[in-house]
PDB file of N, CA and C in Angstrom:
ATOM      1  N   UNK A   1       0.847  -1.175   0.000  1.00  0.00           N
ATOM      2  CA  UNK A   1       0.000   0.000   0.000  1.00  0.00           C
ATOM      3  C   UNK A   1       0.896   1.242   0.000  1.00  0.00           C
ATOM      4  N   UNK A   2       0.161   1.920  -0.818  1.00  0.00           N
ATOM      5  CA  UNK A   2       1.425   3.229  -1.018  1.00  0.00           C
ATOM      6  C   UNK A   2       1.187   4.420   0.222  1.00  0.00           C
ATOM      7  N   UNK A   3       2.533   4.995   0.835  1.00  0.00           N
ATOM      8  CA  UNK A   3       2.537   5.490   2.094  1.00  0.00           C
ATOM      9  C   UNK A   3       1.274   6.958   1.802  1.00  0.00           C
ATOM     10  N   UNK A   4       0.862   7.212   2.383  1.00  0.00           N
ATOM     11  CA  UNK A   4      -0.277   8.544   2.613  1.00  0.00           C
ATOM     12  C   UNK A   4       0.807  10.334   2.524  1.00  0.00           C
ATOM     13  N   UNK A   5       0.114  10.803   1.443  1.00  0.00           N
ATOM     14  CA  UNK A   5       0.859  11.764   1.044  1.00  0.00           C
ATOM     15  C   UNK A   5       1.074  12.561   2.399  1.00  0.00           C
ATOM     16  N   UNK A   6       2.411  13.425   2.213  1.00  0.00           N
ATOM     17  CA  UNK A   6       2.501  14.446   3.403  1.00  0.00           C
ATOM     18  C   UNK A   6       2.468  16.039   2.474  1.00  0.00           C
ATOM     19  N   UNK A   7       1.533  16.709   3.455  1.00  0.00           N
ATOM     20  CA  UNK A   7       1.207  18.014   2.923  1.00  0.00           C
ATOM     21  C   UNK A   7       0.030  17.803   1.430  1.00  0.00           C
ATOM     22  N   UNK A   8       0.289  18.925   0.500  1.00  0.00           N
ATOM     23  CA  UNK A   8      -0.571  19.471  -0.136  1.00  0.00           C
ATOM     24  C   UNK A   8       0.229  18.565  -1.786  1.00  0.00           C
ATOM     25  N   UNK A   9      -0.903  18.657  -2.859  1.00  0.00           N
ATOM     26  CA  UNK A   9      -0.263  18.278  -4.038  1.00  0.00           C
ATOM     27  C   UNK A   9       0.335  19.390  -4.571  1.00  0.00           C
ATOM     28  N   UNK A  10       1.624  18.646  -5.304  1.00  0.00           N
ATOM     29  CA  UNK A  10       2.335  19.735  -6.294  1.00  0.00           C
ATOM     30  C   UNK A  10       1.122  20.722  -6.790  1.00  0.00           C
ATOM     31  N   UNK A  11       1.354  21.605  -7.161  1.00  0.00           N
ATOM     32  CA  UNK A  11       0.842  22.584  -8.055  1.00  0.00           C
ATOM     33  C   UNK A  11      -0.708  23.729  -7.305  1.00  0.00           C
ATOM     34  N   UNK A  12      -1.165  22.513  -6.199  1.00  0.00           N
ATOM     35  CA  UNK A  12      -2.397  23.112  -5.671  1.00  0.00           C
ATOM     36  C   UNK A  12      -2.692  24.065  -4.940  1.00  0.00           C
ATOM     37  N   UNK A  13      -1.426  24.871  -4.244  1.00  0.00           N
ATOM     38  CA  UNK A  13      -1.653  25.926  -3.730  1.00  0.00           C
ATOM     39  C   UNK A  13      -1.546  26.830  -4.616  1.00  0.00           C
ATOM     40  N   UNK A  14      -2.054  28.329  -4.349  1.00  0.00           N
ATOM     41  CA  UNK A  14      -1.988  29.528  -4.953  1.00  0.00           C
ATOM     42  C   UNK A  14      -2.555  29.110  -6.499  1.00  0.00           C
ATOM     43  N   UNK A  15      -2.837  30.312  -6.733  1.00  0.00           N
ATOM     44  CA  UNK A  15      -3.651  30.249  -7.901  1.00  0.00           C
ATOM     45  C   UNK A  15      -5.340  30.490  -7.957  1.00  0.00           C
ATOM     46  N   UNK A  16      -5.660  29.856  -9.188  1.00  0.00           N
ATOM     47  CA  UNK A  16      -7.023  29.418  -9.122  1.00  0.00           C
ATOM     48  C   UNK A  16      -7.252  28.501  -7.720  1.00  0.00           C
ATOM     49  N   UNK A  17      -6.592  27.713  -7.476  1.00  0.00           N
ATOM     50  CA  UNK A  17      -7.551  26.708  -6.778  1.00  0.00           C
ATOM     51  C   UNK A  17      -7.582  27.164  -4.819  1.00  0.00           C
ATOM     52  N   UNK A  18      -6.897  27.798  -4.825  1.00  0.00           N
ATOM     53  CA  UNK A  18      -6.345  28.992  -3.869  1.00  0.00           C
ATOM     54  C   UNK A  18      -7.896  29.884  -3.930  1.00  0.00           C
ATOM     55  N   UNK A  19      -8.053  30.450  -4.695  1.00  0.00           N
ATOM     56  CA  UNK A  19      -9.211  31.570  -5.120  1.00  0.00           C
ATOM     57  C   UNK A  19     -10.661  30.839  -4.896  1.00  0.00           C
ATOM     58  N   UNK A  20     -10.858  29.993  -5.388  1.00  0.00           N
ATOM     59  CA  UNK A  20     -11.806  29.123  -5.111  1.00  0.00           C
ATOM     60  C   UNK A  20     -11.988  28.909  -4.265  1.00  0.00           C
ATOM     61  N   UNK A  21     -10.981  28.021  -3.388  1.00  0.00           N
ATOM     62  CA  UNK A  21     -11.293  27.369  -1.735  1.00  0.00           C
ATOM     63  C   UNK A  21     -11.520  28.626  -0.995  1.00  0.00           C
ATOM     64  N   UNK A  22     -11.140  29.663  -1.498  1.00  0.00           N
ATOM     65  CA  UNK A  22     -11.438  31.034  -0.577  1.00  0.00           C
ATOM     66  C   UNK A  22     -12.655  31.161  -0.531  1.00  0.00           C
ATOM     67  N   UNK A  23     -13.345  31.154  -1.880  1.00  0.00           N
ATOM     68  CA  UNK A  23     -14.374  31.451  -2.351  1.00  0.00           C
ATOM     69  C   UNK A  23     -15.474  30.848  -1.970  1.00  0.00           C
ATOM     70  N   UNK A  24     -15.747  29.705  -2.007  1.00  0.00           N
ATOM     71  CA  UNK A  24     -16.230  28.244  -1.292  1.00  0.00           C
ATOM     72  C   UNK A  24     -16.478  28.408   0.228  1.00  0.00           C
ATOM     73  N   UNK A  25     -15.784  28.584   0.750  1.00  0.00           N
ATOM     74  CA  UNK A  25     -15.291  28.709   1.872  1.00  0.00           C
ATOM     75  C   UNK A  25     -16.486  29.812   2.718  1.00  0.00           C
ATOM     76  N   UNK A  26     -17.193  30.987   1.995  1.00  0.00           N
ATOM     77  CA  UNK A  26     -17.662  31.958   2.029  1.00  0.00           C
ATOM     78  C   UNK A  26     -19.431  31.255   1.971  1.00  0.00           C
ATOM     79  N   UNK A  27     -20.292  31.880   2.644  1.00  0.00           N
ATOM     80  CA  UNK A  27     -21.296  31.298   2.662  1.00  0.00           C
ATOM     81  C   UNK A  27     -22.344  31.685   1.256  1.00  0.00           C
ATOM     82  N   UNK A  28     -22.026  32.875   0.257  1.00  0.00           N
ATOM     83  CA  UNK A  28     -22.842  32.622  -0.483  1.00  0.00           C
ATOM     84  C   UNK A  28     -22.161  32.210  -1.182  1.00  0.00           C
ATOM     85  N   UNK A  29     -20.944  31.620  -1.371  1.00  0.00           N
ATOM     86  CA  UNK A  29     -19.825  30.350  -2.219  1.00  0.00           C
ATOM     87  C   UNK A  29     -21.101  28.788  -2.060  1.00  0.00           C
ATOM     88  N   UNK A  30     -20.789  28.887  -0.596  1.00  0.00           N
ATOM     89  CA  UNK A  30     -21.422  27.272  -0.148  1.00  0.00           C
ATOM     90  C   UNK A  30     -22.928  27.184  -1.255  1.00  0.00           C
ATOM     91  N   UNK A  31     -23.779  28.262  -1.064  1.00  0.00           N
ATOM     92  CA  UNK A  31     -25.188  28.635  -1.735  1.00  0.00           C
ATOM     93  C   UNK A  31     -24.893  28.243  -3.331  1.00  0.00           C
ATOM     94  N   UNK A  32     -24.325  28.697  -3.665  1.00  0.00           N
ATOM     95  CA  UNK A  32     -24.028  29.042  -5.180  1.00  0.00           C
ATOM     96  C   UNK A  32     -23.149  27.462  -5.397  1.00  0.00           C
ATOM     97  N   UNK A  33     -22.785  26.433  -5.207  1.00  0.00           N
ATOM     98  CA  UNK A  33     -22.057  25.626  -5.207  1.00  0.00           C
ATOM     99  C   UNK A  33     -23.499  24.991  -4.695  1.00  0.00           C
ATOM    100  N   UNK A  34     -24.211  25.124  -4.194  1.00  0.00           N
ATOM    101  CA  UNK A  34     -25.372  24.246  -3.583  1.00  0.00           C
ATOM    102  C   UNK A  34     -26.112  23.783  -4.999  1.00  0.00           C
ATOM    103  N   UNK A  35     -26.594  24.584  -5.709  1.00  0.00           N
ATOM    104  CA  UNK A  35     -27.353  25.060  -6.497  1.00  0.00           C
ATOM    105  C   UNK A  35     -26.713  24.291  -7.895  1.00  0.00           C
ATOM    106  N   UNK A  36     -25.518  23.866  -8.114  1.00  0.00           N
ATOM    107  CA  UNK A  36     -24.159  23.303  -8.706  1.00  0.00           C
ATOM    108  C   UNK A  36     -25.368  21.603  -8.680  1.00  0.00           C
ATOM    109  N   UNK A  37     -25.453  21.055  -7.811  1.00  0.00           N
ATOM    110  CA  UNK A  37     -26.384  19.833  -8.212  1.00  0.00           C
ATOM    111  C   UNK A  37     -27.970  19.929  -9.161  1.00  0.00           C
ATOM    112  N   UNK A  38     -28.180  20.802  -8.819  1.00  0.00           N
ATOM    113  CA  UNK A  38     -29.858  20.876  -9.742  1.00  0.00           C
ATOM    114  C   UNK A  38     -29.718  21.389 -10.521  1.00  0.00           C
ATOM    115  N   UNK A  39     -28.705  22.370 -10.902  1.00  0.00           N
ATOM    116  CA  UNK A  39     -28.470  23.338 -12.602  1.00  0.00           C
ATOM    117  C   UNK A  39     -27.723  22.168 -13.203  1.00  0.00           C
ATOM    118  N   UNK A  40     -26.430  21.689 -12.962  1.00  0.00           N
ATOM    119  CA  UNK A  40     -25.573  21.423 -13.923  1.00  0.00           C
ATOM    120  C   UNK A  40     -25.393  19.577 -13.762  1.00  0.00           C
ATOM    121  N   UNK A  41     -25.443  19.202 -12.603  1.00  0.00           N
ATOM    122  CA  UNK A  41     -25.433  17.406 -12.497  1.00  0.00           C
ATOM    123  C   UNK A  41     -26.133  16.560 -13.620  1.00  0.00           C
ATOM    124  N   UNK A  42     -27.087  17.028 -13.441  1.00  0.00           N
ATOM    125  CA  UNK A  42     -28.418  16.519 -14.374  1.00  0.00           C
ATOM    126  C   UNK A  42     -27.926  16.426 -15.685  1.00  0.00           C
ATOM    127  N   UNK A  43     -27.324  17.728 -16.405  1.00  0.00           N
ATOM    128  CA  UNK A  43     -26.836  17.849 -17.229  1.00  0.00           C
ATOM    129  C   UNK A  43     -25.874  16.286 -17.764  1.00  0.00           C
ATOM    130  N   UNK A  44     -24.451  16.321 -16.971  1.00  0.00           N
ATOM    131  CA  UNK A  44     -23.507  15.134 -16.931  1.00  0.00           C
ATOM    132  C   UNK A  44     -24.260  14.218 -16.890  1.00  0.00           C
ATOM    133  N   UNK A  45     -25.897  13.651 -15.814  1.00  0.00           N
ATOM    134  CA  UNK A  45     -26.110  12.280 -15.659  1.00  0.00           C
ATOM    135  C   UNK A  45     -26.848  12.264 -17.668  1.00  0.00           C
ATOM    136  N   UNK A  46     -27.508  13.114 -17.490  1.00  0.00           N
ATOM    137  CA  UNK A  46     -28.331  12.974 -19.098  1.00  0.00           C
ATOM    138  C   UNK A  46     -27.617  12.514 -20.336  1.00  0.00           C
ATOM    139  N   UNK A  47     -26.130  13.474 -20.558  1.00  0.00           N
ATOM    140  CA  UNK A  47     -25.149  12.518 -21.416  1.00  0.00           C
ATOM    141  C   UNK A  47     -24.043  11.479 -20.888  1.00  0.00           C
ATOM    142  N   UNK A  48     -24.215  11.452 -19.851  1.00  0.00           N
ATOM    143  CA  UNK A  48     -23.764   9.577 -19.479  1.00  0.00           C
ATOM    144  C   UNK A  48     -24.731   8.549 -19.661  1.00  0.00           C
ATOM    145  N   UNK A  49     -25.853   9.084 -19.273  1.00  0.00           N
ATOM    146  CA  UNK A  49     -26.969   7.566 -18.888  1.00  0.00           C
ATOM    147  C   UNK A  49     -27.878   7.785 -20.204  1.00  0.00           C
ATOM    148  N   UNK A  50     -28.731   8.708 -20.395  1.00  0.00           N
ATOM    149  CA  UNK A  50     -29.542   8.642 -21.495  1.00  0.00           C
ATOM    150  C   UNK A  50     -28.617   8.520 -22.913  1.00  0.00           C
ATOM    151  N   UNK A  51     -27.415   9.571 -23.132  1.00  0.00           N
ATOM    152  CA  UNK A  51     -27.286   9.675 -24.514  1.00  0.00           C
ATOM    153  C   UNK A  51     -26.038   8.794 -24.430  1.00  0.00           C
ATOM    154  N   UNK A  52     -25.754   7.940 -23.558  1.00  0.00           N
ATOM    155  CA  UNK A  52     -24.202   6.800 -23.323  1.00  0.00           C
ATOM    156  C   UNK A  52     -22.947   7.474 -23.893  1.00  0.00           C
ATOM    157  N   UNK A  53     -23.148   8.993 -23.627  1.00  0.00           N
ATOM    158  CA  UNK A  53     -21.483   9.331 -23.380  1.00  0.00           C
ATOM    159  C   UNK A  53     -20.743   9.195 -22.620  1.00  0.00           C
ATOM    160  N   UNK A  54     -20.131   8.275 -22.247  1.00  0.00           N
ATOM    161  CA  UNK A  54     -19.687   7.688 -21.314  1.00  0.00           C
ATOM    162  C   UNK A  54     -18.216   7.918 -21.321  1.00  0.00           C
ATOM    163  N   UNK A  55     -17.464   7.962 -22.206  1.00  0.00           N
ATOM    164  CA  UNK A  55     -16.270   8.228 -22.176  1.00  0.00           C
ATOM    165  C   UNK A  55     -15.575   8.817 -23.562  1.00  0.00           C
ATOM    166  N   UNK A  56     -14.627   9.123 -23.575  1.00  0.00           N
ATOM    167  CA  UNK A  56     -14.099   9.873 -25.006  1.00  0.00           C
ATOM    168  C   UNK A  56     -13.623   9.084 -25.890  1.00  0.00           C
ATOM    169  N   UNK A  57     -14.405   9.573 -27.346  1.00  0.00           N
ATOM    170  CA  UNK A  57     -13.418   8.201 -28.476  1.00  0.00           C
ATOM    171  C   UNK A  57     -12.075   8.649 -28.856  1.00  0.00           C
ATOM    172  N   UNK A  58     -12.012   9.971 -28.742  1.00  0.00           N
ATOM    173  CA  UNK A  58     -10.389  10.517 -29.449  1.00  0.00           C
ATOM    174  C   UNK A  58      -9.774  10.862 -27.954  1.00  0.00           C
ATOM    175  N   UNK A  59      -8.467  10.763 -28.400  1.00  0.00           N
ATOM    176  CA  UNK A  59      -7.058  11.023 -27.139  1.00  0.00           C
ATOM    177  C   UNK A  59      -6.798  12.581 -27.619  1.00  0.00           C
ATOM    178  N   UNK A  60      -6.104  12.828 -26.568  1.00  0.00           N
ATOM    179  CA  UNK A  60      -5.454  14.744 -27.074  1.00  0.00           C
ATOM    180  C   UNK A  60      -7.066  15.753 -26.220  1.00  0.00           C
ATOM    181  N   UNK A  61      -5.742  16.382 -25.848  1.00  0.00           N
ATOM    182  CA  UNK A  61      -6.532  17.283 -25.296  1.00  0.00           C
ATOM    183  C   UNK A  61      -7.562  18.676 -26.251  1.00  0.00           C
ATOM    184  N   UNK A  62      -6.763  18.755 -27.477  1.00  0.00           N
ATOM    185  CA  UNK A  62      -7.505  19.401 -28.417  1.00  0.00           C
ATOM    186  C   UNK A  62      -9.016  18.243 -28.984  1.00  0.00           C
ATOM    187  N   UNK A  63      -8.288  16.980 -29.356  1.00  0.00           N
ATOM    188  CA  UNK A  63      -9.544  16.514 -29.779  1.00  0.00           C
ATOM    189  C   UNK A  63     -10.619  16.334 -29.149  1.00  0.00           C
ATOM    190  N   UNK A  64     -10.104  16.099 -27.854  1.00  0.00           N
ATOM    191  CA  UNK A  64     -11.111  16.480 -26.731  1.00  0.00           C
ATOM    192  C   UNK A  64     -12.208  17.121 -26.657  1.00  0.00           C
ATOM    193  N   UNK A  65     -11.385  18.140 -26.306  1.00  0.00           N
ATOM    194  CA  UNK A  65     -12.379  19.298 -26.576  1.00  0.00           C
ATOM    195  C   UNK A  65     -13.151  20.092 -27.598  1.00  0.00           C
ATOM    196  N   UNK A  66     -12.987  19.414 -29.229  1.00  0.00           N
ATOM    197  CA  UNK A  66     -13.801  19.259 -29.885  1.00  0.00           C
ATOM    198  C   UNK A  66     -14.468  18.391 -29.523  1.00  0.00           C
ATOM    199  N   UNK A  67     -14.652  17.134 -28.998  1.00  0.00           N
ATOM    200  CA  UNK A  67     -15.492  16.141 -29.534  1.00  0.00           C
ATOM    201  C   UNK A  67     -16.676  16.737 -27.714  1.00  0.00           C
ATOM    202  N   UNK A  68     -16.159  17.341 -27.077  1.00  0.00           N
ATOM    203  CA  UNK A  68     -16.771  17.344 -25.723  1.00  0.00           C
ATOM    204  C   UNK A  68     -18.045  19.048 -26.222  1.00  0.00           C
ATOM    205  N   UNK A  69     -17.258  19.766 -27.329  1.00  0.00           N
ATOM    206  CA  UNK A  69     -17.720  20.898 -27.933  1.00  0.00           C
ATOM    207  C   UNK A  69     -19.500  20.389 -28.649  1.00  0.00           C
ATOM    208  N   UNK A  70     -18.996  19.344 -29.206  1.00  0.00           N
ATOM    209  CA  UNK A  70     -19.998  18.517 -30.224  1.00  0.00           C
ATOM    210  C   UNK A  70     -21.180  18.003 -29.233  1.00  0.00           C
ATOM    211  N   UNK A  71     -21.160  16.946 -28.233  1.00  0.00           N
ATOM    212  CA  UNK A  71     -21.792  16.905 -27.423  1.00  0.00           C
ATOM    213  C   UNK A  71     -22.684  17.726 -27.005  1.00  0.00           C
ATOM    214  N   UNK A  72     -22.138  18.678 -26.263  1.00  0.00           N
ATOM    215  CA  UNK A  72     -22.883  19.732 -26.052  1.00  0.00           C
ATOM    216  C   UNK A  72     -24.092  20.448 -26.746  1.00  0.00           C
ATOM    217  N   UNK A  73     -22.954  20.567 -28.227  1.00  0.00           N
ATOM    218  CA  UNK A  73     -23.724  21.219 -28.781  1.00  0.00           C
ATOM    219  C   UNK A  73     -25.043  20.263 -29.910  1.00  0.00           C
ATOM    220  N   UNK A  74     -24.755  18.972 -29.438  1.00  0.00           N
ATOM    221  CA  UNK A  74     -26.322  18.118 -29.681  1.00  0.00           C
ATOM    222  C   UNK A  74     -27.324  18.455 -28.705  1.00  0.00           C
ATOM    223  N   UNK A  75     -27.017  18.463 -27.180  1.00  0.00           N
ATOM    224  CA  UNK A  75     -27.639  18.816 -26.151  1.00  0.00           C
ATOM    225  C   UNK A  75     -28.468  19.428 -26.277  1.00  0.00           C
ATOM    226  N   UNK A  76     -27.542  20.778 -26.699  1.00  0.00           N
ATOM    227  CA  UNK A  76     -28.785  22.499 -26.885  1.00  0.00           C
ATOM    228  C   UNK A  76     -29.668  21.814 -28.323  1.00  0.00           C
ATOM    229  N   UNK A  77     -29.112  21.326 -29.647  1.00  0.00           N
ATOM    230  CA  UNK A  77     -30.420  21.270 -30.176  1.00  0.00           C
ATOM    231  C   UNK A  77     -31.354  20.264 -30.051  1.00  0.00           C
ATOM    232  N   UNK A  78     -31.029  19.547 -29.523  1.00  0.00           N
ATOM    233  CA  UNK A  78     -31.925  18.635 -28.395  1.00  0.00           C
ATOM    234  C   UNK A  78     -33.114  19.056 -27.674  1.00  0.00           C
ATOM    235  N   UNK A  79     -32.715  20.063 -27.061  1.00  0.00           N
ATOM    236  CA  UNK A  79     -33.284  20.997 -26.145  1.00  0.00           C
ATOM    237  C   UNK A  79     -34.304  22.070 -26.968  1.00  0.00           C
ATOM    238  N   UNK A  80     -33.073  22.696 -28.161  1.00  0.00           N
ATOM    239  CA  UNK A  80     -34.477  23.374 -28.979  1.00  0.00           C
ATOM    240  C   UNK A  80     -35.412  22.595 -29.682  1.00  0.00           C
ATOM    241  N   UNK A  81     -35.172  20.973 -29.894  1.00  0.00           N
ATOM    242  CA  UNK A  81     -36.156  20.416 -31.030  1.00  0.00           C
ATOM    243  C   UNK A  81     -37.057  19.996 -30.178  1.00  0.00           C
ATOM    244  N   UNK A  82     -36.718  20.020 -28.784  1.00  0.00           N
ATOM    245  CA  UNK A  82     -38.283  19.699 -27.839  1.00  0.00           C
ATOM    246  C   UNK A  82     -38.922  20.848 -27.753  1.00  0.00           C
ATOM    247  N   UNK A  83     -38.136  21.611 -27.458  1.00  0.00           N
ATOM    248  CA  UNK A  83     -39.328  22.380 -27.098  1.00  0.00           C
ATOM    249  C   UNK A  83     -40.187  23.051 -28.134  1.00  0.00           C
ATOM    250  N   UNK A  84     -39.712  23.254 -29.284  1.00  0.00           N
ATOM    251  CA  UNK A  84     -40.373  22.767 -31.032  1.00  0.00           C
ATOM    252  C   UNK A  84     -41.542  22.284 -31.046  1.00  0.00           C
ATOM    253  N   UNK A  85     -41.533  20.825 -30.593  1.00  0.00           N
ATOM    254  CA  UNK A  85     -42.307  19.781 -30.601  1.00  0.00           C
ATOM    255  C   UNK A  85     -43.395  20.000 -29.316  1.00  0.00           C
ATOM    256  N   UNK A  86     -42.856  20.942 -28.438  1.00  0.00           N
ATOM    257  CA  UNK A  86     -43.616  21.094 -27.450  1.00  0.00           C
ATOM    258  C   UNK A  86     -44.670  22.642 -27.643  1.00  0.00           C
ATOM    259  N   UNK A  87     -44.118  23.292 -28.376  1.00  0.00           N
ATOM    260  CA  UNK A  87     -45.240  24.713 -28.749  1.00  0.00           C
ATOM    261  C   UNK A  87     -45.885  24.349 -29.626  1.00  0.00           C
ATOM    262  N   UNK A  88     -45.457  23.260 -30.873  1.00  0.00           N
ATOM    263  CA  UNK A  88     -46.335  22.496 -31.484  1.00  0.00           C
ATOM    264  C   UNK A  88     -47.417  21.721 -31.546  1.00  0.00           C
ATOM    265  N   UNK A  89     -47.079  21.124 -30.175  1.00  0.00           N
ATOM    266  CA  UNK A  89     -48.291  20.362 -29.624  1.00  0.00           C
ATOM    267  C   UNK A  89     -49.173  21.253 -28.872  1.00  0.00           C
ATOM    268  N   UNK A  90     -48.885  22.700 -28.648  1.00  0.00           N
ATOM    269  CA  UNK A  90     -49.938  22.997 -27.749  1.00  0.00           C
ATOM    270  C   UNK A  90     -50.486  24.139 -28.146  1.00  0.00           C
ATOM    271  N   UNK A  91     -50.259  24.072 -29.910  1.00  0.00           N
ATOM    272  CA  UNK A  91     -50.821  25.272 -30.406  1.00  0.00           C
ATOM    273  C   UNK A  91     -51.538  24.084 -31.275  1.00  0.00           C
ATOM    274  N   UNK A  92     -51.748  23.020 -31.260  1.00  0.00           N
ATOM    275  CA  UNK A  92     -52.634  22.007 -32.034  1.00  0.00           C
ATOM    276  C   UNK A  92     -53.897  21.348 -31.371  1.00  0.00           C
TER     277      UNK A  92
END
């Protein structure tokens, strides 16, 4: 078993992640980070479980982030072709 780190990881103090834990730390941080499960979770479970994006087909951090760009941007017209289908149905 590998021994239990001592102190903090390379790179994690100062900075962004410094700014954050400050931030966090602050009670309308905690609020606003609360709110982080019902806006945006849902989001991740919907293209893991419904649309089985489950993991990335291309390596590289550029292709990445095209292919994570693409996703997304099925999502939103996803999102506009319901609700399409949904002023449609209720103007019929």
């Amino acid at each position: 078993m590998p021994a239990k780190r001592e102190g903090t990881r390379p790179g994690w103090d100062g900075g962004l992640y410094t700014f954050m834990r400050r931030v966090l730390a602050t009670d309308r941080g905690g609020e606003l980070y609360a709110k982080r499960q019902g806006m945006i979770e849902p989001i991740f479970a919907d293209t893991k479980f419904n649309r089985r994006c489950d993991r990335f087909q291309r390596r590289g951090r550029s292709a990445v982030r095209s292919e994570w760009r693409l996703i997304t941007a099925t999502h939103n017209l996803l999102k506009l072709h319901r609700h399409q289908l949904a002023i449609a149905a209720a103007g019929a």
